[in-house]
Protein backbone atom coordinates (compact mmCIF):
# COMPACT_ATOMS: atom_id res chain seq x y z
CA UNK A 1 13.16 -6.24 -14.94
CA UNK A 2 13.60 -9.85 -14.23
CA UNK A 3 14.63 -10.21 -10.35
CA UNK A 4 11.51 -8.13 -9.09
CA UNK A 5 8.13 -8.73 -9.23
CA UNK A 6 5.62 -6.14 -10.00
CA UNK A 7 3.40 -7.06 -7.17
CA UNK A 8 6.54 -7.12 -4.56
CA UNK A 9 7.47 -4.16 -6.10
CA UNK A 10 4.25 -1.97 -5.46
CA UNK A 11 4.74 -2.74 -1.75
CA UNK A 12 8.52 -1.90 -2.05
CA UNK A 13 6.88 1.91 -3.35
CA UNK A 14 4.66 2.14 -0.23
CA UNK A 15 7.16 2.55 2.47
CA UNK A 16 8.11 5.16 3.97
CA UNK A 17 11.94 4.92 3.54
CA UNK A 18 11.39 4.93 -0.53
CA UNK A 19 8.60 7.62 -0.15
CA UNK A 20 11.33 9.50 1.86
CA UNK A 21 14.21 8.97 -0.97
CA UNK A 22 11.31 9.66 -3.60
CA UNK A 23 10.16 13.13 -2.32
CA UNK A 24 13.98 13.70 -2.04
CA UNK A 25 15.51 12.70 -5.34
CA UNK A 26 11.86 14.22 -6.90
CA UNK A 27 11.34 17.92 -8.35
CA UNK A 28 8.40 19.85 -8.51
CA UNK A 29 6.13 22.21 -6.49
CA UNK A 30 2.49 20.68 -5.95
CA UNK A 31 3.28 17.36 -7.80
CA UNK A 32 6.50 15.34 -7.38
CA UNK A 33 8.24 14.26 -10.44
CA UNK A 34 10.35 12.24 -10.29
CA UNK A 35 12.40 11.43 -13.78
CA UNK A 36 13.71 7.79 -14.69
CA UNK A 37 17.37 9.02 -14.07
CA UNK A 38 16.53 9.97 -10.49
CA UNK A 39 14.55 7.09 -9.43
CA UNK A 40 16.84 4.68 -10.74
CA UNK A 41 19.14 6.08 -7.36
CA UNK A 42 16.67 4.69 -5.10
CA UNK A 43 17.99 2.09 -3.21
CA UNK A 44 16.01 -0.80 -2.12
CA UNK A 45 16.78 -4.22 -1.08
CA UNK A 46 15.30 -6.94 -3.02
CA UNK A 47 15.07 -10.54 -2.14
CA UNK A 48 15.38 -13.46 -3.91
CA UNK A 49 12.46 -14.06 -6.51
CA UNK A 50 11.13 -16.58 -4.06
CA UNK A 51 11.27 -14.95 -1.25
CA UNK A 52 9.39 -11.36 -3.05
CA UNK A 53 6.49 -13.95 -4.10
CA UNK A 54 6.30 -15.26 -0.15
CA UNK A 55 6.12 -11.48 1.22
CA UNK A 56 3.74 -10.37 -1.74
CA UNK A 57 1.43 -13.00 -1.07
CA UNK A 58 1.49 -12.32 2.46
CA UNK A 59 1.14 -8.65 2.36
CA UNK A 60 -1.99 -9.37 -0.16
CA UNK A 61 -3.32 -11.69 2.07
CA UNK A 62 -3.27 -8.83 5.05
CA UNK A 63 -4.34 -6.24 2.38
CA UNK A 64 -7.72 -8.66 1.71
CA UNK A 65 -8.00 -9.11 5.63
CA UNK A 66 -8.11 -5.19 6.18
CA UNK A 67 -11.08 -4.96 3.53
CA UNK A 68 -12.81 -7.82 5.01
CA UNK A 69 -12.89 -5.92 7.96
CA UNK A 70 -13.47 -2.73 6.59
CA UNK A 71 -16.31 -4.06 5.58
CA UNK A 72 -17.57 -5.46 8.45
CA UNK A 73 -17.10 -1.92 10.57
CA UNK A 74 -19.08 -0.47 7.80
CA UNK A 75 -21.83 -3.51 8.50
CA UNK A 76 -21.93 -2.67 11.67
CA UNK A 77 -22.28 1.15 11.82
CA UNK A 78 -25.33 0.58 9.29
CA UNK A 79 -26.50 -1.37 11.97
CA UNK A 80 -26.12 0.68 14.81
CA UNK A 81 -27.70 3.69 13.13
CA UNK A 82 -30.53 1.63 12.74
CA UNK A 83 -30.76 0.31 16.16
CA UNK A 84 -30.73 4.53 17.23
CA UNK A 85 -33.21 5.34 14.36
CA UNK A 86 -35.60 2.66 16.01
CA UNK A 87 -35.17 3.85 19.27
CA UNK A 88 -36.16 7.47 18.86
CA UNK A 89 -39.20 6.47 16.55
């Protein structure tokens, strides 16, 4: 609806107290389902529209800051296995 954001809202689904209340409310063996009558018990605080744009855009900017650096760890193992090829040869 109107007083979340989509983007706040995606982090809101990653934690582990709604993960806990999803696996909870949900039904099923190897998958969880989890039907719109049952989800709509989860209980979440939401911020003010402001404030959910100020903690997306923060939690986006870490998200893009863990790639980075995901990316640079992954760099620099090419580059070690390098350095070890072209010390055995």
């Amino acid at each position: 609806n109107d007083l979340v954001l989509d983007n706040f809202f995606s982090y809101i689904l990653e934690l582990d107290k709604t993960n806990f209340q999803i696996n909870n409310l949900g039904e099923g063996g190897v998958r969880i389902y989890l039907w719109y009558e049952l989800f709509s018990m989860i209980k979440c605080e939401i911020p003010s529209l402001p404030e959910q744009q100020k903690i997306a855009s923060f939690l986006s900017a870490i998200d893009q800051q863990i790639e980075h650096v995901g990316k640079q760890i992954d760099g620099m193992k090419e580059w070690k296995k390098g350095l070890l090829q072209q010390l055995f040869v």
